[in-house]
N, C-alpha and C. Protein backbone atom coordinates (compact mmCIF):
# COMPACT_ATOMS: atom_id res chain seq x y z
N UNK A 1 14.71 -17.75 0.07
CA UNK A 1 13.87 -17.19 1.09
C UNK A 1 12.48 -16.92 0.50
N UNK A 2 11.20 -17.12 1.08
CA UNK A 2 10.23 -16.96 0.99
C UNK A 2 9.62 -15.94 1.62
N UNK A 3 9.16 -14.51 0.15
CA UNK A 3 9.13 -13.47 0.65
C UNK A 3 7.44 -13.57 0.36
N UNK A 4 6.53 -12.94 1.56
CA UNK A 4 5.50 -12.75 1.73
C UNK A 4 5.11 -11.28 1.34
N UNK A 5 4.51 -10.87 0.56
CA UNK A 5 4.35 -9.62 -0.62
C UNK A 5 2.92 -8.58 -0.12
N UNK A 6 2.98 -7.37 0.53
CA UNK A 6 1.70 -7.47 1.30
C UNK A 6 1.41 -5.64 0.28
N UNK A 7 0.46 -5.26 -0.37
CA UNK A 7 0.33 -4.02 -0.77
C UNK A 7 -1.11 -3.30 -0.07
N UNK A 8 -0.91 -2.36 -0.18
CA UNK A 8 -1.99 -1.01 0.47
C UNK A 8 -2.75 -0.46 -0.48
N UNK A 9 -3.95 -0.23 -0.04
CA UNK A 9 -4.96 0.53 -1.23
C UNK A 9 -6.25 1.01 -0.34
N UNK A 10 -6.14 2.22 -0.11
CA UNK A 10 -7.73 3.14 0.63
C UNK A 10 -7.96 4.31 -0.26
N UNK A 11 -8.98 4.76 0.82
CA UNK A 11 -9.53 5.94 -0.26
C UNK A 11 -8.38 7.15 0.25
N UNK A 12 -8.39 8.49 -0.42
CA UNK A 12 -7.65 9.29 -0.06
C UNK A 12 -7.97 10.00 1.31
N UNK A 13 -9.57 9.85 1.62
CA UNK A 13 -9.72 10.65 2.87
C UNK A 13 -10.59 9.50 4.25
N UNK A 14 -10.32 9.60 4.83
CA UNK A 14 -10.67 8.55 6.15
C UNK A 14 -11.57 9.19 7.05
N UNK A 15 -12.42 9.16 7.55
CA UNK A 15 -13.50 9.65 8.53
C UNK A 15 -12.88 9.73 9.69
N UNK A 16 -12.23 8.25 9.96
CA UNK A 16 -11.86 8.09 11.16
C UNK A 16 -10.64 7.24 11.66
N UNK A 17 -9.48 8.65 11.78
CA UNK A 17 -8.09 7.99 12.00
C UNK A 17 -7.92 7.55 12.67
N UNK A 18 -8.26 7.45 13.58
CA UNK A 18 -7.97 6.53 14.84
C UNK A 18 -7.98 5.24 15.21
N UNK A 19 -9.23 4.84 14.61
CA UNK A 19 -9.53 3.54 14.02
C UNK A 19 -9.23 2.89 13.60
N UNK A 20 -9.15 3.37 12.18
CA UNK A 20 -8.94 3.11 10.95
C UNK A 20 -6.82 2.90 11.19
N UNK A 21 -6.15 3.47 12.38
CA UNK A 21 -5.17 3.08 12.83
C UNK A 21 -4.96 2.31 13.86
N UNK A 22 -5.57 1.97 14.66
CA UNK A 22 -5.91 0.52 15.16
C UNK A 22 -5.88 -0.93 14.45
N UNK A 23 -6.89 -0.69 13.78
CA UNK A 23 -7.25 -1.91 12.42
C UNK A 23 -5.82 -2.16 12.16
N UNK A 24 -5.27 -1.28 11.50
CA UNK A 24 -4.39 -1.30 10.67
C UNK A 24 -3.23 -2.01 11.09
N UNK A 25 -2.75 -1.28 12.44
CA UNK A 25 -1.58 -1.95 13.34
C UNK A 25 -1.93 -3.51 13.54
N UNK A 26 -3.57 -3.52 13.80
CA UNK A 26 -3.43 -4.95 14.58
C UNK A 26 -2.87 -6.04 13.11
N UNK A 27 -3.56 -5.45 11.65
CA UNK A 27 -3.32 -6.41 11.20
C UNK A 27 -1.78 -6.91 10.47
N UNK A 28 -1.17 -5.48 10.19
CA UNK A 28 -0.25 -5.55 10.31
C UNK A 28 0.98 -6.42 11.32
N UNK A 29 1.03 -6.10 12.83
CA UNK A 29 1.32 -7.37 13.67
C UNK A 29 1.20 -8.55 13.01
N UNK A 30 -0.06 -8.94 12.81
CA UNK A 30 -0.58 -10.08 12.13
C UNK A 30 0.05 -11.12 11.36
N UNK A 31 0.13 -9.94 10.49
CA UNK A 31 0.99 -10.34 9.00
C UNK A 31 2.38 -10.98 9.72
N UNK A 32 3.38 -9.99 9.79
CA UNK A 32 4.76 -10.28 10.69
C UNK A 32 4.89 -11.30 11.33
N UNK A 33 3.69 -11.56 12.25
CA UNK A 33 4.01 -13.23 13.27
C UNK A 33 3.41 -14.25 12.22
N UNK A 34 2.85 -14.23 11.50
CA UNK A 34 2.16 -15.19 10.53
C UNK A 34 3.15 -15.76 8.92
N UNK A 35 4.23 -14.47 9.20
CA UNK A 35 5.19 -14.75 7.72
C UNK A 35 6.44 -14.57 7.85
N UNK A 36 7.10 -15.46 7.50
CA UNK A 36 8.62 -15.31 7.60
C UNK A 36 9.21 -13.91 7.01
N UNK A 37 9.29 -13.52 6.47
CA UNK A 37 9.68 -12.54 5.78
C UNK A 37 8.65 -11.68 5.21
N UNK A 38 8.74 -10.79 5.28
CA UNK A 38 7.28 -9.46 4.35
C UNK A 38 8.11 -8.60 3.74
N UNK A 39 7.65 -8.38 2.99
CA UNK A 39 7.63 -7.16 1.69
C UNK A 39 6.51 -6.21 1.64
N UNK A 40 6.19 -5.06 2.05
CA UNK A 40 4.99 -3.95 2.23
C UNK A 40 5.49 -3.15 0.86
N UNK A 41 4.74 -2.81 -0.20
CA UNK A 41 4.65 -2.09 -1.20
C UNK A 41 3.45 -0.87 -0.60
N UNK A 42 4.03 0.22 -0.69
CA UNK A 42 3.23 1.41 0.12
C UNK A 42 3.83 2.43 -1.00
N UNK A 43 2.45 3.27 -1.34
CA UNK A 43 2.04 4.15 -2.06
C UNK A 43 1.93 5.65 -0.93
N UNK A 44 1.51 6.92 -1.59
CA UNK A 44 1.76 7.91 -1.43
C UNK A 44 0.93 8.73 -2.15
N UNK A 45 -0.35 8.65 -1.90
CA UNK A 45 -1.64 9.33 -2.79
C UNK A 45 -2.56 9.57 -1.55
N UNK A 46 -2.57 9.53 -0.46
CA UNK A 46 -3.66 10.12 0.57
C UNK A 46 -3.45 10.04 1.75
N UNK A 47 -4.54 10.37 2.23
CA UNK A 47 -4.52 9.73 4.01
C UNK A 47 -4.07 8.27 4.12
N UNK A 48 -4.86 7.23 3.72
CA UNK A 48 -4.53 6.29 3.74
C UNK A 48 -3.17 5.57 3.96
N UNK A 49 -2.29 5.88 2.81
CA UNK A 49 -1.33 5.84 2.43
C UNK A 49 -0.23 6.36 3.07
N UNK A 50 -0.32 7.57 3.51
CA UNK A 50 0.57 8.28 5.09
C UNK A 50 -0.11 7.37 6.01
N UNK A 51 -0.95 7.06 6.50
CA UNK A 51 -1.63 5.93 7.70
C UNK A 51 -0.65 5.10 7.36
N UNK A 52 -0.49 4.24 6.50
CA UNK A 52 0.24 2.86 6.30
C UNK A 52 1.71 3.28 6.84
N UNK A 53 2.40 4.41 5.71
CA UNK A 53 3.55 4.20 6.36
C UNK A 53 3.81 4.37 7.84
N UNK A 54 3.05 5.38 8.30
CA UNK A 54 3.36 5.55 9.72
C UNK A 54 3.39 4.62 10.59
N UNK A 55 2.19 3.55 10.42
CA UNK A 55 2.10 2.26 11.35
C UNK A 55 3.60 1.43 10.79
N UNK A 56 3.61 1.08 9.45
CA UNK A 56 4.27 -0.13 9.00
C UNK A 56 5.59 0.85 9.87
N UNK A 57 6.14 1.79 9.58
CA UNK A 57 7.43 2.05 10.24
C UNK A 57 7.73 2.09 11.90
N UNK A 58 6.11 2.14 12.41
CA UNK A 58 6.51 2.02 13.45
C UNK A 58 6.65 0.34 14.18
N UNK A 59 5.53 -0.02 13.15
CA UNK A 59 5.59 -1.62 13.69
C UNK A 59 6.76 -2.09 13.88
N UNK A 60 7.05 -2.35 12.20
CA UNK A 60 8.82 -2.92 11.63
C UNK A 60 9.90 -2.44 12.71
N UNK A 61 9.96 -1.40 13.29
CA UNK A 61 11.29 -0.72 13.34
C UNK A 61 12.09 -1.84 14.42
N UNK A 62 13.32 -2.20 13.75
CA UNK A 62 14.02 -2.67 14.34
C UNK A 62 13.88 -4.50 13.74
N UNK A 63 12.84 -4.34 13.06
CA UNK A 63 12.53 -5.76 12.56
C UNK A 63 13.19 -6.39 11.18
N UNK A 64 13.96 -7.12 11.37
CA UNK A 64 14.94 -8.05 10.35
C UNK A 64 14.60 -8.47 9.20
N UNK A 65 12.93 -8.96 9.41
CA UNK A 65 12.59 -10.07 8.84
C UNK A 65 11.39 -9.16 7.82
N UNK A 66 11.56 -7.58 7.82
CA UNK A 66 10.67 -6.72 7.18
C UNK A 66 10.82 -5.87 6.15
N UNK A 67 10.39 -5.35 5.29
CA UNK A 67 11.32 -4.81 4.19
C UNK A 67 10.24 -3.78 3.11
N UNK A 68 10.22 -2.51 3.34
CA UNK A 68 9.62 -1.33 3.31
C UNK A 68 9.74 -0.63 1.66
N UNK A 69 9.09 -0.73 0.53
CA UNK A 69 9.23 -0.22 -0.54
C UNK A 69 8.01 0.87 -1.20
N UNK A 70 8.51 1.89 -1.14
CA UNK A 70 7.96 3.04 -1.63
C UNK A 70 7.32 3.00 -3.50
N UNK A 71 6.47 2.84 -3.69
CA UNK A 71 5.95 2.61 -5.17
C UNK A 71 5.57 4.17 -5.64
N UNK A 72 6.27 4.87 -6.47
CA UNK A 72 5.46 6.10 -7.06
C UNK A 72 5.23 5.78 -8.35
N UNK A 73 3.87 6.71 -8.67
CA UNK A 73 3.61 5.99 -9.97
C UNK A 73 4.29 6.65 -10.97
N UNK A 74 5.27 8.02 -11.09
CA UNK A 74 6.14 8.23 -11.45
C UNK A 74 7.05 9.44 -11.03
N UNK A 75 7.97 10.14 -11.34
CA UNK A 75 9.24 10.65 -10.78
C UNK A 75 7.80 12.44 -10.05
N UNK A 76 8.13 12.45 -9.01
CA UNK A 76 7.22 13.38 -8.43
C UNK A 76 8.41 14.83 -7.76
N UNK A 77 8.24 16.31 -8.18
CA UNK A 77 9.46 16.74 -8.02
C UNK A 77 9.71 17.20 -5.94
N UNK A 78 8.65 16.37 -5.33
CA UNK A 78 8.81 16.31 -3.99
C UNK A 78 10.16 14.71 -3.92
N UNK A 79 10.22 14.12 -4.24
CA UNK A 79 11.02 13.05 -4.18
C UNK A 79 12.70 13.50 -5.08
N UNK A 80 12.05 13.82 -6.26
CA UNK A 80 13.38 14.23 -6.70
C UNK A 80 14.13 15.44 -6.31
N UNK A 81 13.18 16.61 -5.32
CA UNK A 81 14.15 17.89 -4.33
C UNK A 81 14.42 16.86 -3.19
N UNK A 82 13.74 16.15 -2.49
CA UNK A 82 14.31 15.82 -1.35
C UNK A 82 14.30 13.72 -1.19
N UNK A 83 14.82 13.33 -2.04
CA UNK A 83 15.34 12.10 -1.79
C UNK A 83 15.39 11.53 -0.79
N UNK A 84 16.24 12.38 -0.22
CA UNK A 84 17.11 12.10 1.11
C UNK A 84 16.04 11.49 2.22
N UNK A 85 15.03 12.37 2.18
CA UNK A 85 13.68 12.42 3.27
C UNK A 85 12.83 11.11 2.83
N UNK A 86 12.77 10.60 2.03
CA UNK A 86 12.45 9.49 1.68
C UNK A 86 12.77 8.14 1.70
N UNK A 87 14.08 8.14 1.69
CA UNK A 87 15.01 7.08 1.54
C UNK A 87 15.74 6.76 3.06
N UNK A 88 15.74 7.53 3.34
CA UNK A 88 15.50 7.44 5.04
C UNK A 88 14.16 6.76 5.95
N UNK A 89 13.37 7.00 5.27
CA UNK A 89 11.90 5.90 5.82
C UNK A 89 11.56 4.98 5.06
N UNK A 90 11.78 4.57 3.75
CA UNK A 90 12.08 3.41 3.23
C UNK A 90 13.37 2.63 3.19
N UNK A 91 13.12 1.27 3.00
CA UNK A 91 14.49 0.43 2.57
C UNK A 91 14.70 1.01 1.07
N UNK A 92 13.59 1.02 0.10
CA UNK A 92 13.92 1.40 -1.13
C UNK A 92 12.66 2.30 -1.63
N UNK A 93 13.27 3.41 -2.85
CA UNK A 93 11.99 3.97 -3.53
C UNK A 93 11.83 3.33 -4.79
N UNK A 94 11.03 3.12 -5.50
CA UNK A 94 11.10 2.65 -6.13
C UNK A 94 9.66 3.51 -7.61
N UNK A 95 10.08 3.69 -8.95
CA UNK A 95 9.25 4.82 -9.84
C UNK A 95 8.44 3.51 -10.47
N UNK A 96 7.64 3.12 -10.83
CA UNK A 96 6.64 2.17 -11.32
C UNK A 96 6.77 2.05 -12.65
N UNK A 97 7.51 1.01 -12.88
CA UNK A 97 8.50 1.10 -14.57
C UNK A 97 6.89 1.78 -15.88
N UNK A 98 6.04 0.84 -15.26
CA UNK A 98 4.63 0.75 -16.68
C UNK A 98 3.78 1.99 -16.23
N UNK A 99 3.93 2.70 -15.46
CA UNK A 99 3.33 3.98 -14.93
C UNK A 99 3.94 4.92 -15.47
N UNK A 100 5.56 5.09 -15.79
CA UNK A 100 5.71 5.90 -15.79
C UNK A 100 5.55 7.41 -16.65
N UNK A 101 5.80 6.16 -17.48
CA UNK A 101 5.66 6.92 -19.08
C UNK A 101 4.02 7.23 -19.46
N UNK A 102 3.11 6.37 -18.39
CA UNK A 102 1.69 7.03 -18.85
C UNK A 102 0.99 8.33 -18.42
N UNK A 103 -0.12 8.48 -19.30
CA UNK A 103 -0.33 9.93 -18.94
C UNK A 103 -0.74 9.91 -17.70
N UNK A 104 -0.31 11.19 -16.83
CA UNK A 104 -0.85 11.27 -15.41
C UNK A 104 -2.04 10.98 -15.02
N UNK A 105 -3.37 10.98 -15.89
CA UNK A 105 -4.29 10.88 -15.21
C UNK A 105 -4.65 9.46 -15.04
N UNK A 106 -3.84 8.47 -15.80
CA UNK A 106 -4.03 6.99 -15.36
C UNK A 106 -2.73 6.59 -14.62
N UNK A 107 -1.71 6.84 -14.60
CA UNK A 107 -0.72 6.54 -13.96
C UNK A 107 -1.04 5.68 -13.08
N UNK A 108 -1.49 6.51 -11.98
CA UNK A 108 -1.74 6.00 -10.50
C UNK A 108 -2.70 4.34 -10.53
N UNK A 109 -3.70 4.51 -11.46
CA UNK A 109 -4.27 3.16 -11.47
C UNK A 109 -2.96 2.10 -12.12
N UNK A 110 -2.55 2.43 -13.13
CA UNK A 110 -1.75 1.93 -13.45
C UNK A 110 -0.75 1.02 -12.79
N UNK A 111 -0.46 2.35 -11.63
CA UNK A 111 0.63 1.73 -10.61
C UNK A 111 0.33 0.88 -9.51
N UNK A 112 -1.06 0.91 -9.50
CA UNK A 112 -1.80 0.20 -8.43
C UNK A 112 -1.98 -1.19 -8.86
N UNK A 113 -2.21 -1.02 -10.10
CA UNK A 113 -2.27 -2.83 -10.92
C UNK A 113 -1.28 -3.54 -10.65
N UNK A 114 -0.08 -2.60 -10.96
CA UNK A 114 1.07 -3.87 -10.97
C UNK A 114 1.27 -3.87 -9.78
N UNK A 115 0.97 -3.05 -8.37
CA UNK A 115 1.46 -3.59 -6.79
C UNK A 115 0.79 -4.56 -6.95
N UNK A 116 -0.77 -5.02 -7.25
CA UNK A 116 -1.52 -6.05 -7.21
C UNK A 116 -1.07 -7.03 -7.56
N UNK A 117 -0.71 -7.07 -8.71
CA UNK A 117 0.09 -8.00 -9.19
C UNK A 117 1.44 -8.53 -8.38
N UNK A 118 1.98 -7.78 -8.11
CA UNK A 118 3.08 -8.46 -7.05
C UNK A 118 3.17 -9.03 -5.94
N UNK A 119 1.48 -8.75 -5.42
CA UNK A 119 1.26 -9.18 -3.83
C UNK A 119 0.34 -10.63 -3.21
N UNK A 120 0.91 -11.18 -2.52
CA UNK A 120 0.21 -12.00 -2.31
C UNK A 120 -1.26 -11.89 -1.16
N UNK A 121 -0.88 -10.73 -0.66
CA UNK A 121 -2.20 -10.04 0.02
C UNK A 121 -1.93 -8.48 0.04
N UNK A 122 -3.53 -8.15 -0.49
CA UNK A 122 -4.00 -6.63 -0.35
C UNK A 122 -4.76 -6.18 0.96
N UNK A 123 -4.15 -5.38 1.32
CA UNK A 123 -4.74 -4.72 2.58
C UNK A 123 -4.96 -3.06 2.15
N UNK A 124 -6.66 -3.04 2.22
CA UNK A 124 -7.03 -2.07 2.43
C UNK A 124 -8.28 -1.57 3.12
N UNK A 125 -8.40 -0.13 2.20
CA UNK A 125 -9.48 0.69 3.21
C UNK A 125 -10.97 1.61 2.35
N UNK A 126 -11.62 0.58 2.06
CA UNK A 126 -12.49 0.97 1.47
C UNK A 126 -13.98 0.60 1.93
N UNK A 127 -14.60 2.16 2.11
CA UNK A 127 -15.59 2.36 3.06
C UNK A 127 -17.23 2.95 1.92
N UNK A 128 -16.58 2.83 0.53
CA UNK A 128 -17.96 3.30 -0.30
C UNK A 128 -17.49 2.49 -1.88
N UNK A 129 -18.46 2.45 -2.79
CA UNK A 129 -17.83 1.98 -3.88
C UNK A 129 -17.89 3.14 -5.27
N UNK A 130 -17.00 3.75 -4.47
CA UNK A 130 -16.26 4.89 -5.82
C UNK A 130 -14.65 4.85 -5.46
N UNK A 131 -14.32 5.28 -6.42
CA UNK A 131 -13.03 5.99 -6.53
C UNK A 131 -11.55 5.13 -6.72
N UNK A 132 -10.44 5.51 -7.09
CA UNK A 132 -9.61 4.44 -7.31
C UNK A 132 -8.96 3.62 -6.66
N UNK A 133 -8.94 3.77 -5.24
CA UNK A 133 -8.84 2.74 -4.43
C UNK A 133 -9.86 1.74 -4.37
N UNK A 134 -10.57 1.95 -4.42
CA UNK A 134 -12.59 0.57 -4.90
C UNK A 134 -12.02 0.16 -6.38
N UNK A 135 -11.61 0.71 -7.49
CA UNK A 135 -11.30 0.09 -8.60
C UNK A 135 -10.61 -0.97 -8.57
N UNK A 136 -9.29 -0.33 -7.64
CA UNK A 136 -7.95 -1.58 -7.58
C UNK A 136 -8.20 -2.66 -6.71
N UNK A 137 -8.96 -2.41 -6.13
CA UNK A 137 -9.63 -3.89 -4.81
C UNK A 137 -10.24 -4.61 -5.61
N UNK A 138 -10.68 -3.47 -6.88
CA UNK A 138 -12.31 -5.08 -7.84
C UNK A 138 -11.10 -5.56 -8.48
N UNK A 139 -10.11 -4.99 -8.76
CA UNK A 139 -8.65 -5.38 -10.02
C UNK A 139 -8.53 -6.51 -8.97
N UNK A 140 -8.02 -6.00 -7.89
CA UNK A 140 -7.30 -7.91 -7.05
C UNK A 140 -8.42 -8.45 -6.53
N UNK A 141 -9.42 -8.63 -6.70
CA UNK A 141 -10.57 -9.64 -6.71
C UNK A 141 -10.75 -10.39 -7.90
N UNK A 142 -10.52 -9.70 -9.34
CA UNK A 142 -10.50 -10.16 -10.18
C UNK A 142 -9.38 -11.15 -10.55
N UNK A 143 -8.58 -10.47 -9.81
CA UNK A 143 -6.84 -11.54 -10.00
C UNK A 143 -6.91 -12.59 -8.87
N UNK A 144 -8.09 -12.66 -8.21
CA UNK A 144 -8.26 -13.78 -7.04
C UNK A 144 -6.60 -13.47 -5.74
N UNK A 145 -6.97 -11.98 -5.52
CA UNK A 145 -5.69 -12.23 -4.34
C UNK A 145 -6.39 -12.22 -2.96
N UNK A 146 -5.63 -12.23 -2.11
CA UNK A 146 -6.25 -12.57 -0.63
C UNK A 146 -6.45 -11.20 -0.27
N UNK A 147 -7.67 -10.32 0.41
CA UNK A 147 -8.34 -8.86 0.62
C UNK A 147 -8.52 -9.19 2.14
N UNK A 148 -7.90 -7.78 2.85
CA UNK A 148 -8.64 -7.79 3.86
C UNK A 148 -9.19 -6.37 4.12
N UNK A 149 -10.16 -6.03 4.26
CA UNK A 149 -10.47 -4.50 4.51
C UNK A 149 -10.85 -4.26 5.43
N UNK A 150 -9.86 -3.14 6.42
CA UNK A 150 -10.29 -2.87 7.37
C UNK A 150 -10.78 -1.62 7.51
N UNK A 151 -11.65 -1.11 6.26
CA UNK A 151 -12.92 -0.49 6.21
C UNK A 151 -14.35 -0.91 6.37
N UNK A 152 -15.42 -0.11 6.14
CA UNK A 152 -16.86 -0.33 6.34
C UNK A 152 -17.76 -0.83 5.26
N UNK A 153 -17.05 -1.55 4.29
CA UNK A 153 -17.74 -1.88 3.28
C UNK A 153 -17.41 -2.99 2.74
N UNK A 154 -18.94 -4.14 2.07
CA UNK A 154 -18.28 -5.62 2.36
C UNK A 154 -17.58 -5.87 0.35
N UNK A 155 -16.25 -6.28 0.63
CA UNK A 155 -16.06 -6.17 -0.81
C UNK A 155 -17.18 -7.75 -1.45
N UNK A 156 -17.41 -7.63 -2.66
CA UNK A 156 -18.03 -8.91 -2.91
C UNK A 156 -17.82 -9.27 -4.56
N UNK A 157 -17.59 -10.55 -5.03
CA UNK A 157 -17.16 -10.37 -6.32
C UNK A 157 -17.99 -9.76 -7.38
């Protein structure tokens, strides 16, 4: 089976949710009628990131051909008190093997490299060029992956 690999990356705070959840759904749809099978790697560091899951679970739900994985960049003690609450809105959680063991304050980039690495398209939300969501977009530009941003800012190599 040919799995289509799709990861998330915005800034932590969004101007404008509404929108910025529009975008998101439509392209999402997108993805789904365009690929046999998807794989969504979704993170848990901001607005953004709650945006994603909320659409991707509502899109997917009920969808066969879709398949929902939670990336932390390592063991967080909100996941390890309540599992349960997690694993219930994902197919799988999953701790970011090369993140884990690093020190917290790189972790998260860390963990963002290797979603990059796994995906055959990045979808994100980047509206200025700071911060570590803008880092990991120049990371999969640099790795030549397919970007779509359905933020306000034009990525460029």
């Amino acid at each position: 089976m040919n799995v289509y690999t799709v990861s998330f990356f915005g800034h932590r705070e969004i101007d404008n949710p509404e929108e910025t959840e529009k975008r998101l759904t439509d392209v999402i749809r997108d993805i789904i009628k365009n690929n046999g099978y998807v794989k969504f790697l979704i993170g848990r560091n901001g607005e953004f990131d709650w945006l994603v899951s909320s659409v991707v679970s509502r899109v997917t739900h009920g969808n066969q051909n879709t398949y929902t994985l939670l990336v932390l960049p390592y063991m967080r003690a909100s996941y390890r008190d309540h599992r349960h609450n997690f694993e219930c809105c994902y197919n799988e959680v999953e701790i970011c093997e090369e993140s884990s063991e690093a020190h917290y304050k790189s972790a998260i980039q860390i963990c963002n490299r290797s979603m990059v690495d796994r995906s055959d398209l990045v979808v994100c939300f980047i509206d200025h060029n700071s911060g570590g969501a803008y880092k990991t977009v120049q990371y999969a530009v640099k790795q030549n992956k397919k970007i779509i941003n359905i933020g306000n800012y034009t990525i460029t190599l």
